[in-house]
Structure formats: C-alpha cells, structure tokens
N, C-alpha and C. Protein backbone atom coordinates (compact mmCIF):
# COMPACT_ATOMS: atom_id res chain seq x y z
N UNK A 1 15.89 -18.88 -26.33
CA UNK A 1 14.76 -17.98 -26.51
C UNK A 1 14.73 -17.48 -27.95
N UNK A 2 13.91 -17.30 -28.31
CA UNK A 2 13.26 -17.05 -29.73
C UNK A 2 13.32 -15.05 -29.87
N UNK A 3 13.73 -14.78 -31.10
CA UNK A 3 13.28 -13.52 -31.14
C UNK A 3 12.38 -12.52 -30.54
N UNK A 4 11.27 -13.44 -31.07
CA UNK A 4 9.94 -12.46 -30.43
C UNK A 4 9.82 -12.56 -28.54
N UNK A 5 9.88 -13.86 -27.82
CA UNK A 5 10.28 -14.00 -26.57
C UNK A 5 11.32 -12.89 -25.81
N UNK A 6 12.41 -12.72 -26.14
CA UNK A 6 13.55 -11.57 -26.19
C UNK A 6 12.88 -10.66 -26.01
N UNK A 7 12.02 -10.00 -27.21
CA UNK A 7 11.41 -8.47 -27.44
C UNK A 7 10.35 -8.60 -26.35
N UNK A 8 9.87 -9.65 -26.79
CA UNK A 8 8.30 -9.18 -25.20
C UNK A 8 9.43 -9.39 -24.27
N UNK A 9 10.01 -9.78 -23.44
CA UNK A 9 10.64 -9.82 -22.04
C UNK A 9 11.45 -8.43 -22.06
N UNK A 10 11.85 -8.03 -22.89
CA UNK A 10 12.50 -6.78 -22.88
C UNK A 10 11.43 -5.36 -22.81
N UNK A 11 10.25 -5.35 -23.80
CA UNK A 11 9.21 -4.67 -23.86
C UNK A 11 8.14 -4.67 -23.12
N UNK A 12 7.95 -5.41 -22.77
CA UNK A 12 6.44 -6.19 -22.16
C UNK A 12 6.65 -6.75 -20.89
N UNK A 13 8.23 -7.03 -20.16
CA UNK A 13 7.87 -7.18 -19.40
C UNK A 13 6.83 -7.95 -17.98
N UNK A 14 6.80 -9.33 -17.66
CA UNK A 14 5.34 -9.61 -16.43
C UNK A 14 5.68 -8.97 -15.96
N UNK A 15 6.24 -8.58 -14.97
CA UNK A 15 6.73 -7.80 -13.65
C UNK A 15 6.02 -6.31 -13.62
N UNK A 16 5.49 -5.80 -15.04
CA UNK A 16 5.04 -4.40 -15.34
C UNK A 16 4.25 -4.64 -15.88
N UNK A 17 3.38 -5.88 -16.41
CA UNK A 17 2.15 -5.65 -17.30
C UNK A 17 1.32 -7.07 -17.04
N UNK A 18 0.77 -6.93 -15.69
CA UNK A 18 -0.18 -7.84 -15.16
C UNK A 18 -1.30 -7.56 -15.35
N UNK A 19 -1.42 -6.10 -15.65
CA UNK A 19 -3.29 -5.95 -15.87
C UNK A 19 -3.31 -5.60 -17.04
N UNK A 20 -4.68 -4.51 -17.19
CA UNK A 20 -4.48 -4.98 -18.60
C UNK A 20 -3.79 -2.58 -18.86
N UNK A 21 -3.13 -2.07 -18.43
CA UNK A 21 -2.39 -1.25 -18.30
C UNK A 21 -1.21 -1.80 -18.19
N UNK A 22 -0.09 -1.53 -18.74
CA UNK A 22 1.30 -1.30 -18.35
C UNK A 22 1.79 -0.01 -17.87
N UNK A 23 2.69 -0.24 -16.50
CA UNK A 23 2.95 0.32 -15.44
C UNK A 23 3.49 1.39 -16.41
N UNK A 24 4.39 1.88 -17.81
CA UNK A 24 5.02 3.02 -17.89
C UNK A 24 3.70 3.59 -18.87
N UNK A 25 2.77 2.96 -18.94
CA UNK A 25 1.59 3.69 -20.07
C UNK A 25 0.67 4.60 -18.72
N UNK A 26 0.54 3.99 -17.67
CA UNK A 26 -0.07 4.67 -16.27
C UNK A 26 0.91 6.28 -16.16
N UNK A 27 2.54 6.12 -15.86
CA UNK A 27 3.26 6.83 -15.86
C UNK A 27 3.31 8.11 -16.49
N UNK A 28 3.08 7.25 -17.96
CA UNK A 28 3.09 8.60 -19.02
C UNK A 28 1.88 9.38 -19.01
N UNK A 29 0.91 9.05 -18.68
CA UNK A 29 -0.86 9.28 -18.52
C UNK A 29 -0.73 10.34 -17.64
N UNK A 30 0.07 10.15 -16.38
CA UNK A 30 -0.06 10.69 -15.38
C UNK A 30 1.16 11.48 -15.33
N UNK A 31 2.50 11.48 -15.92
CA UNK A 31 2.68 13.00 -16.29
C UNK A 31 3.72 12.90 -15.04
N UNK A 32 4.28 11.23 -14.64
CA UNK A 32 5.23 11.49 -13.69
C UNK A 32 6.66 11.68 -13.48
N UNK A 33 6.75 12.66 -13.05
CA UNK A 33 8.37 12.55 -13.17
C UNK A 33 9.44 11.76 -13.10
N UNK A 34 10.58 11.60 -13.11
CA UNK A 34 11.46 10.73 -12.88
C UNK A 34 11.64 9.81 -11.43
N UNK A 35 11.43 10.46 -10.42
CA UNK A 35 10.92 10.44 -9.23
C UNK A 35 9.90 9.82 -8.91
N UNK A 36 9.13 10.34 -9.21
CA UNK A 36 7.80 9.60 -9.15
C UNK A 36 7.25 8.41 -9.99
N UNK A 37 7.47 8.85 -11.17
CA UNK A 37 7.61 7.27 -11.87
C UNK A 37 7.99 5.97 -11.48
N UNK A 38 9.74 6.45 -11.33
CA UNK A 38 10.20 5.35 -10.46
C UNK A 38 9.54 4.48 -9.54
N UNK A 39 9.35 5.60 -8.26
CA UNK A 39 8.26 4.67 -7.47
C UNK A 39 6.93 4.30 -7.55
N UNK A 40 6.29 4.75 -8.89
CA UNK A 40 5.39 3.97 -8.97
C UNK A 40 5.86 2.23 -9.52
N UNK A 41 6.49 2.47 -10.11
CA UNK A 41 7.31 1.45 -10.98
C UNK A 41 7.67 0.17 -10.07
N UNK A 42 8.31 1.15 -9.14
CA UNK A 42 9.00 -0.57 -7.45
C UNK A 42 7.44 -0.59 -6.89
N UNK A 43 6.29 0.40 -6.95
CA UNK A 43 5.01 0.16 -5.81
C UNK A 43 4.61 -1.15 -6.62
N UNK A 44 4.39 -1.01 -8.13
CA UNK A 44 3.94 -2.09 -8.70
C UNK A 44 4.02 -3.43 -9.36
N UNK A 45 5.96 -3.25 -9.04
CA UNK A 45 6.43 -4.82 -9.36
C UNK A 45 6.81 -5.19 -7.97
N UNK A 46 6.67 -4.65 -6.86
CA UNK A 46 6.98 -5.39 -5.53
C UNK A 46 6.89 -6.79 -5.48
N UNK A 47 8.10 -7.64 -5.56
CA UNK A 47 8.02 -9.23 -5.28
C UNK A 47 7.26 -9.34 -6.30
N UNK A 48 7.62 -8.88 -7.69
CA UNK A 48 7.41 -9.80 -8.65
C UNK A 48 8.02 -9.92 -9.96
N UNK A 49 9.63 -8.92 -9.44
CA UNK A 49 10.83 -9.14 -9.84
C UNK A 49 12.04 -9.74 -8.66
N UNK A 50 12.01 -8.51 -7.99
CA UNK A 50 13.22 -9.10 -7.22
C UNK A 50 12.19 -9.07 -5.82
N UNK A 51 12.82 -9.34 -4.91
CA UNK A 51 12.82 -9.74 -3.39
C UNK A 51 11.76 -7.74 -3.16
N UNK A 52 10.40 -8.70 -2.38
CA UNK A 52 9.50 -7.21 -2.29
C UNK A 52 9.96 -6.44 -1.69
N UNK A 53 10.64 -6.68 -0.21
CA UNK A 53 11.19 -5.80 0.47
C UNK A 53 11.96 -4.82 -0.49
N UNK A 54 12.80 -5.58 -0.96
CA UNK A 54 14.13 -4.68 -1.62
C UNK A 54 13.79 -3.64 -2.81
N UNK A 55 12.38 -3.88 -3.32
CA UNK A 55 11.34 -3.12 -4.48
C UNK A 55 10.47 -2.10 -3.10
N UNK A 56 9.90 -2.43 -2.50
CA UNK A 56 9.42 -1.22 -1.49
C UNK A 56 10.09 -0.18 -0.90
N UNK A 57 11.64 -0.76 -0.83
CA UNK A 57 12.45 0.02 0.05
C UNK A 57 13.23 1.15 -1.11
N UNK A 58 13.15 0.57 -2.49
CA UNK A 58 13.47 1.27 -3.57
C UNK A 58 12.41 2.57 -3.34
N UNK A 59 10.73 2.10 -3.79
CA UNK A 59 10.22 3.20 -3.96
C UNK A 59 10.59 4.05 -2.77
N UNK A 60 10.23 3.97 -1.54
CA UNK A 60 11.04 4.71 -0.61
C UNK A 60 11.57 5.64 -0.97
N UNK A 61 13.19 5.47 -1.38
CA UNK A 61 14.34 6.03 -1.79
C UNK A 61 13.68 7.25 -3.15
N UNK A 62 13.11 6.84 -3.58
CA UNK A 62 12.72 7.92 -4.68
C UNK A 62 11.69 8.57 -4.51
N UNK A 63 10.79 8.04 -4.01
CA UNK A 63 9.84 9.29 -2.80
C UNK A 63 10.26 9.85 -1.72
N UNK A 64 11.23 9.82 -0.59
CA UNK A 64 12.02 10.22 -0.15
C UNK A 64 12.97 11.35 -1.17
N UNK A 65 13.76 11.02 -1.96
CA UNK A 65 14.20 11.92 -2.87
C UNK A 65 13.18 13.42 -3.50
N UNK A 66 12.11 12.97 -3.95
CA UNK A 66 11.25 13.79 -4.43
C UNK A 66 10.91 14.34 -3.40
N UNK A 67 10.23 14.42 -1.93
CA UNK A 67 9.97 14.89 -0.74
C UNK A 67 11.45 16.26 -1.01
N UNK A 68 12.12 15.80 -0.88
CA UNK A 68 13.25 16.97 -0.45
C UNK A 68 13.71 17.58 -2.00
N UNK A 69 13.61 16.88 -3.16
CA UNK A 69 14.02 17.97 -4.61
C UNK A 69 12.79 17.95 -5.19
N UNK A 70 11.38 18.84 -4.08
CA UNK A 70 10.07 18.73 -5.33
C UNK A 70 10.39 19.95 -6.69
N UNK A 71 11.40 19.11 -7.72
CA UNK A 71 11.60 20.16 -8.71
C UNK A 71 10.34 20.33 -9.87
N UNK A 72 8.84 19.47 -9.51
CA UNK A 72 7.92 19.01 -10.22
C UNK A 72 6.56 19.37 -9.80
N UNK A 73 6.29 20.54 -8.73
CA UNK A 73 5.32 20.54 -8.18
C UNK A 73 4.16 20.74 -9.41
N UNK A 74 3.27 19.97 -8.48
CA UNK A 74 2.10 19.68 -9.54
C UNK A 74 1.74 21.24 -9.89
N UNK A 75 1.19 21.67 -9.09
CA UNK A 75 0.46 23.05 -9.34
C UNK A 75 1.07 24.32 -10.60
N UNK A 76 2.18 24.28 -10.80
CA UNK A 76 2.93 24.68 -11.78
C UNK A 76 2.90 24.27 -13.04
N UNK A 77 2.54 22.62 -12.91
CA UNK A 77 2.16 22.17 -14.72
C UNK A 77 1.22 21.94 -14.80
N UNK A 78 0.97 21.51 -15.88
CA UNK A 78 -0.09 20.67 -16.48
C UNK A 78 -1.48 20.86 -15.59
N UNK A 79 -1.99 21.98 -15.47
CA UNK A 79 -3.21 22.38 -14.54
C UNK A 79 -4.53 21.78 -15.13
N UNK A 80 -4.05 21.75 -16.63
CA UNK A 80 -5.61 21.74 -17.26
C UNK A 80 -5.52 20.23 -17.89
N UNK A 81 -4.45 19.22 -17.44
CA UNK A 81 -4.68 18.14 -18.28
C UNK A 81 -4.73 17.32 -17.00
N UNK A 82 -6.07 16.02 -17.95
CA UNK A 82 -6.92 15.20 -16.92
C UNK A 82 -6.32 13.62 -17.67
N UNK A 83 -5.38 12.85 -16.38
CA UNK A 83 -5.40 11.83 -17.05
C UNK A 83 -6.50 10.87 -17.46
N UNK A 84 -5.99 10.09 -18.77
CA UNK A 84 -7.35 9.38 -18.96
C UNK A 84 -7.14 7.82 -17.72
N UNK A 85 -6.50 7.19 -17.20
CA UNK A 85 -6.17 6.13 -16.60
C UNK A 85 -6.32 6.81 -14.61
N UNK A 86 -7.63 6.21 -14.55
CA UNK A 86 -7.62 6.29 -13.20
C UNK A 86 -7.07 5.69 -12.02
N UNK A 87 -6.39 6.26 -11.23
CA UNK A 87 -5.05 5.49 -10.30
C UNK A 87 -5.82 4.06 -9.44
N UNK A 88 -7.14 4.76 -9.05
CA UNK A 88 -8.26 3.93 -7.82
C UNK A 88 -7.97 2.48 -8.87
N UNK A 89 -8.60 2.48 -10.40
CA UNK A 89 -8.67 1.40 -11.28
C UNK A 89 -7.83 0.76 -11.62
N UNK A 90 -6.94 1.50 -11.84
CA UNK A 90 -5.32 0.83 -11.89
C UNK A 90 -4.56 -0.13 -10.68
N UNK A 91 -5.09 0.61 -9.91
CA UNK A 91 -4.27 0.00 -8.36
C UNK A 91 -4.64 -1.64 -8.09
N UNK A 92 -6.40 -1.37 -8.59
CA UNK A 92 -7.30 -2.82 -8.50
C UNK A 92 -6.61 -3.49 -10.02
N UNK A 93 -6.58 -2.86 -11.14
CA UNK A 93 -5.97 -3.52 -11.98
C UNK A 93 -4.41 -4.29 -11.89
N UNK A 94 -3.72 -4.04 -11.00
CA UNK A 94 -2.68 -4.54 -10.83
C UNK A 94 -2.28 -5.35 -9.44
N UNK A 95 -3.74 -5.36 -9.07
CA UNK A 95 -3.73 -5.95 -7.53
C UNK A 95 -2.82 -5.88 -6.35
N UNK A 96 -2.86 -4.05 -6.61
CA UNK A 96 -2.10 -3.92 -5.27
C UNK A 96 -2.57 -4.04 -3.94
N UNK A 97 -2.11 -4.55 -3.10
CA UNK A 97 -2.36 -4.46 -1.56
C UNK A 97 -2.92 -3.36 -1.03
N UNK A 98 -4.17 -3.21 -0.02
CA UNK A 98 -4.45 -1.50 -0.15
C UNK A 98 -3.45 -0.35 0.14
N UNK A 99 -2.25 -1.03 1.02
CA UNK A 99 -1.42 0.12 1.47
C UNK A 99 -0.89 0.74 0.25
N UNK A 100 -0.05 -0.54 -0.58
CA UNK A 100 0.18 0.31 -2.03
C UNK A 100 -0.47 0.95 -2.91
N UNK A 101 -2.12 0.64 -2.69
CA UNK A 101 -2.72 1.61 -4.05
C UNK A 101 -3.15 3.02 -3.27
N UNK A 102 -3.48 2.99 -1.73
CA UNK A 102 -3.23 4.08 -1.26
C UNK A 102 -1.54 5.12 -1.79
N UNK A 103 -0.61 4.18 -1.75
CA UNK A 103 0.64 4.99 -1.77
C UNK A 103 0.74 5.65 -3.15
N UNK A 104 0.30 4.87 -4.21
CA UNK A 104 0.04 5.04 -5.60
C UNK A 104 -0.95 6.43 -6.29
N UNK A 105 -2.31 6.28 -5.16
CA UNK A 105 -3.15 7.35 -5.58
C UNK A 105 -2.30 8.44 -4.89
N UNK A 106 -1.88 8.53 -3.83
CA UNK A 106 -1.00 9.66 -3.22
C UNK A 106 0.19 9.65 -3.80
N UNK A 107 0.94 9.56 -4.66
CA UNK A 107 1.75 9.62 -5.90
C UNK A 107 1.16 10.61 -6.42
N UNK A 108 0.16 10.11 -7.01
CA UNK A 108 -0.92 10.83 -8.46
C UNK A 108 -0.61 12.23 -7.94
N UNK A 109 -1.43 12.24 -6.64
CA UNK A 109 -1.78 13.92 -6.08
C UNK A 109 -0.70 14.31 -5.41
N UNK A 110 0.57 13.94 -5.94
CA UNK A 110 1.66 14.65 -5.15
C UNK A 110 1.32 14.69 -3.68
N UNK A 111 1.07 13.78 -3.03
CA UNK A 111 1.13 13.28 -1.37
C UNK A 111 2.59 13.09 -1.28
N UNK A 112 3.35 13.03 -1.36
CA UNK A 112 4.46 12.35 -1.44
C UNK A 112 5.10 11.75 0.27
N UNK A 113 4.22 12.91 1.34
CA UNK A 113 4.48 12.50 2.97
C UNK A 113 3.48 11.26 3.00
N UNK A 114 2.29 11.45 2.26
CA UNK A 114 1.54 10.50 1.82
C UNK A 114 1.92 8.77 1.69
N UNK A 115 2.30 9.31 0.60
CA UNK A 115 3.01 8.05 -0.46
C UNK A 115 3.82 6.92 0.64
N UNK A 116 4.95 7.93 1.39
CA UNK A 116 5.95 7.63 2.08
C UNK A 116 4.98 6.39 3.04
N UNK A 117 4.12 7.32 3.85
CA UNK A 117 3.49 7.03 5.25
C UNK A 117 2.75 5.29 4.87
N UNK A 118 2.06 5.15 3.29
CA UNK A 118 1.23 3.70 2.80
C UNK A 118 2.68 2.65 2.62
N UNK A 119 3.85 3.12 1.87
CA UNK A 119 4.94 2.10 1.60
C UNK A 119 5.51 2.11 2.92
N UNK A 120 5.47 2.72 4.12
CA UNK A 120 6.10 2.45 5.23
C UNK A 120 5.30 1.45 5.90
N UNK A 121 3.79 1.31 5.66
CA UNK A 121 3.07 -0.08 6.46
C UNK A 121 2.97 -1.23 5.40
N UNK A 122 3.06 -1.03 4.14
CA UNK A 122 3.50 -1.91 3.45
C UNK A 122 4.47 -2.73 3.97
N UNK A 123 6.00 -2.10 4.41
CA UNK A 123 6.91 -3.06 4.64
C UNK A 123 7.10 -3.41 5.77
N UNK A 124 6.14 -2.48 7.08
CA UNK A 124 5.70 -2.91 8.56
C UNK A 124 5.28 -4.23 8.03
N UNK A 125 4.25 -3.93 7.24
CA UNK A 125 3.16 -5.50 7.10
C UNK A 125 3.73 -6.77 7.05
N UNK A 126 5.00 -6.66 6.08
CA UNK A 126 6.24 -7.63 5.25
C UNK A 126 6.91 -8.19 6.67
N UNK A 127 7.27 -7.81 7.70
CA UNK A 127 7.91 -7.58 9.28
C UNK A 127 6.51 -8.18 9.84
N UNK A 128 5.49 -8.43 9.55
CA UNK A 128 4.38 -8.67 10.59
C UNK A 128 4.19 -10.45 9.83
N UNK A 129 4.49 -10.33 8.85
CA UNK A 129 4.20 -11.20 7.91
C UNK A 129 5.41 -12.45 8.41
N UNK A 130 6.69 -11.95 7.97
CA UNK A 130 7.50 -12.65 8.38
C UNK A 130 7.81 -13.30 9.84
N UNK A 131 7.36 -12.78 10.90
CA UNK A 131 7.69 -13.45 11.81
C UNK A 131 7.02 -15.04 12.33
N UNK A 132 8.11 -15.90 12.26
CA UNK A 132 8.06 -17.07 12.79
C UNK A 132 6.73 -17.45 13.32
N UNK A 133 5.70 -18.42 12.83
CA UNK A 133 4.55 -18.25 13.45
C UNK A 133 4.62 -19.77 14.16
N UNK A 134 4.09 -19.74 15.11
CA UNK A 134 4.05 -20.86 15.87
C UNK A 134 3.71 -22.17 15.21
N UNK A 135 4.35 -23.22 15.49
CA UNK A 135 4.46 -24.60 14.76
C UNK A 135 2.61 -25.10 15.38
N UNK A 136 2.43 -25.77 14.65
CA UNK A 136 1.07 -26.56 14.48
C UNK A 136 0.67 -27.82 14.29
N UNK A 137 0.65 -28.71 15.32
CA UNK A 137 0.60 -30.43 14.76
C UNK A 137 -0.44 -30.78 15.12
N UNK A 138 -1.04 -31.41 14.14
CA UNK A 138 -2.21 -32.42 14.49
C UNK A 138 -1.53 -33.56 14.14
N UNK A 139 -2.48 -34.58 15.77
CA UNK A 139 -1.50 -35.71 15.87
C UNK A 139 -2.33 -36.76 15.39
N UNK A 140 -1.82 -38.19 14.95
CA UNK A 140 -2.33 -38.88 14.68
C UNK A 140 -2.79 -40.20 16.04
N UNK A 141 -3.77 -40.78 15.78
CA UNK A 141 -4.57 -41.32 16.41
C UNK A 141 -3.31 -42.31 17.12
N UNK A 142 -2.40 -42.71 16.33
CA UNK A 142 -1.96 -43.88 16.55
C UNK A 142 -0.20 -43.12 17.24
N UNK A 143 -0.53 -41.77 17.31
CA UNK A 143 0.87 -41.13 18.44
C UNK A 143 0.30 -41.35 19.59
N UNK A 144 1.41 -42.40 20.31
CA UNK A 144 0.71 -42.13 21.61
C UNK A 144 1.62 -41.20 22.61
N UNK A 145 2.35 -40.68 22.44
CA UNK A 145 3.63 -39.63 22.89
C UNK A 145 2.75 -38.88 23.11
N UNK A 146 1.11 -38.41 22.49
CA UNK A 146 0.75 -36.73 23.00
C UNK A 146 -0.40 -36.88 22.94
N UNK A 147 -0.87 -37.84 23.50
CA UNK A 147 -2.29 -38.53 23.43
C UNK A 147 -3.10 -37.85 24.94
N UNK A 148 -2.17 -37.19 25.46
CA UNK A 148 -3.42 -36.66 26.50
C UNK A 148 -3.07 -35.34 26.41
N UNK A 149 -2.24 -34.68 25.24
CA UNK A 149 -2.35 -33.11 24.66
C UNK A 149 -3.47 -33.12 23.90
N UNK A 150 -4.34 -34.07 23.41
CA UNK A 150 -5.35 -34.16 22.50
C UNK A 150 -6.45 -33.96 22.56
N UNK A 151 -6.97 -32.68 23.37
CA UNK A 151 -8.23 -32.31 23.39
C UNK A 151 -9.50 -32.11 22.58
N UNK A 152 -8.55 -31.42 21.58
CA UNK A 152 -9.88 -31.09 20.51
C UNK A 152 -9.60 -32.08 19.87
N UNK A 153 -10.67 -33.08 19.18
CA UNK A 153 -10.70 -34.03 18.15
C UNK A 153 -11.46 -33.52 17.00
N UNK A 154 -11.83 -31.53 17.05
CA UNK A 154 -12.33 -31.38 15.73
C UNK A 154 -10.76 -31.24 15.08
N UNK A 155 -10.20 -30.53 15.79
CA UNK A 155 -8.78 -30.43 15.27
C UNK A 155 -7.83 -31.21 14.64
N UNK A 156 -8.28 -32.51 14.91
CA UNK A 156 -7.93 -33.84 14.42
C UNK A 156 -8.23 -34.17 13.08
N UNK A 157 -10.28 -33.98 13.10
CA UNK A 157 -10.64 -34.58 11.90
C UNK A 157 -10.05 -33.62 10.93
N UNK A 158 -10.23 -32.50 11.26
CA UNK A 158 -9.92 -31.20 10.12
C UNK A 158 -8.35 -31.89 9.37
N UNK A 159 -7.55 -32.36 10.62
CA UNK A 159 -6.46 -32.45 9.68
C UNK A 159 -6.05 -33.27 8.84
N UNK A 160 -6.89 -34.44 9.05
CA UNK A 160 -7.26 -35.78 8.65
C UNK A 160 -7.92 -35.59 7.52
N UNK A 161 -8.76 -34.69 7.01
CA UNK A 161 -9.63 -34.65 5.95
C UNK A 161 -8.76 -33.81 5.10
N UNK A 162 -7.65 -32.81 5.68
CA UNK A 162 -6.44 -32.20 4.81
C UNK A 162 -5.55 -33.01 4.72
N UNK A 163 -5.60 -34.14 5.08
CA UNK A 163 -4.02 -35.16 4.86
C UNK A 163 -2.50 -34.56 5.89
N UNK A 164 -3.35 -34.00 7.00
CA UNK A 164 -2.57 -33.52 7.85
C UNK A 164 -2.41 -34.52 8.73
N UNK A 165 -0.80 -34.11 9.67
CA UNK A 165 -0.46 -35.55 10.76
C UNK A 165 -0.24 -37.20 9.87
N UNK A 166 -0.34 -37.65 11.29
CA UNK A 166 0.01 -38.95 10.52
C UNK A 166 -1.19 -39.62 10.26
C-alpha cells in the first residue's frame, strides 16, 4: 500500500464514509457524546466492517450504557444549537435499513429506550433473515425421478430462462 492509500484507510475509512457525510462529521454536528457517538458509529458500519450482528450488538452495549449513566442529558446543553446535518437525510444517505435510521433519529433526540427498542428489531430481523429457508428445485425435463412432482411447468420455464435445474 502506498502512502496516500494508508492515510485514506486510516482517515476516510469505507466502513464510515459511504455517503456523502462521514459518520464522525454527523457525530460532531450533533453534539454526541461518547456514548452515543459510539452507537451511532456500530448503527452505521453494521456488516460493513466486521460481522453485523456483532456491530448491532455493540451499539446496544453503548446505548444500554447511556440508558443507565445519562451523564449528557440533552436538555442541560446546547439548548440553542441547531445541527446543520439532518439525521432523517443522513440515515437515507448512508442507507440504513428503516429500523436503524429510526434508531439513529432516536439517538439525535435522546430516545435512547427508543434507540434500544429499532436496534433490537434490527437484530430480530438478522434471526428472521438467517433462518434456513427451504431448498427449491426446478427440475429438468429430462429428470425422470420427479416427473410426477411436476405440476407447475411455469415454474419450470422460469427456471430454464434463469439457467436454473438441469
């Protein structure tokens, strides 16, 4: 790797700068704490550093954390400052899933039971996603092993025109 390669992967980051915002320029905009940062940080590289689960279950852990040490409540700071980076635009800018840009805008507004409740069907979804889905064969004309399982023959052409079966 080349100098400049090094510095962008170290600075720049894909995993944090898919749109055209980077995830710690959102952060700083929005005035988030350590806590909260964080999980915006795992909401928006989910599975596209490490393993998504293991990035969802992060933010978790630090919204969870913030839930029980809110040492940051909004209402106490920064009353009169308006970020310029809107969360709704951002969320679409980084193409989060709706559960995450829900969890994201409820970040912003200190939801944090919020936050919790969108990354908890996030990783329901991941569990809905993963399970084993039933095998699927379209057979070819010339199987005769399952030649009177072969009812539908749209089912056939479809797979035939995908280079499906034999």
């Amino acid at each position: 790797m080349t100098n400049q390669q090094i510095e962008a992967a170290v600075s720049h980051p894909l995993h944090y700068n898919r749109g055209s915002v980077e995830v710690w320029d959102f952060i700083i905009d929005h005035r988030l704490d350590y806590l909260r940062g964080n999980a915006v940080k795992y909401i928006c590289r989910a599975g596209f550093k490490d393993d998504r689960e293991q990035d969802l279950r992060k933010a978790l852990a630090y919204l969870a954390k913030a839930a029980t040490d809110n040492i940051y409540p909004r209402e106490t700071h920064w009353e009169d400052y308006a970020p310029k980076i809107d969360p709704v635009s951002f969320a679409q800018d980084q193409q989060l899933e709706p559960p995450l840009a829900a969890a994201l805008v409820m970040v912003c507004q200190w939801d944090i039971g919020g936050a919790i409740h969108f990354v908890n069907q996030a990783v329901d979804n991941l569990k809905v996603d993963q399970k084993p889905k039933p095998k699927t064969t379209v057979y070819g004309k010339d199987d005769e092993r399952f030649a009177d399982n072969r009812k539908d023959t749209r089912v056939f052409e479809f797979g035939k025109r995908m280079g499906i079966g034999r």
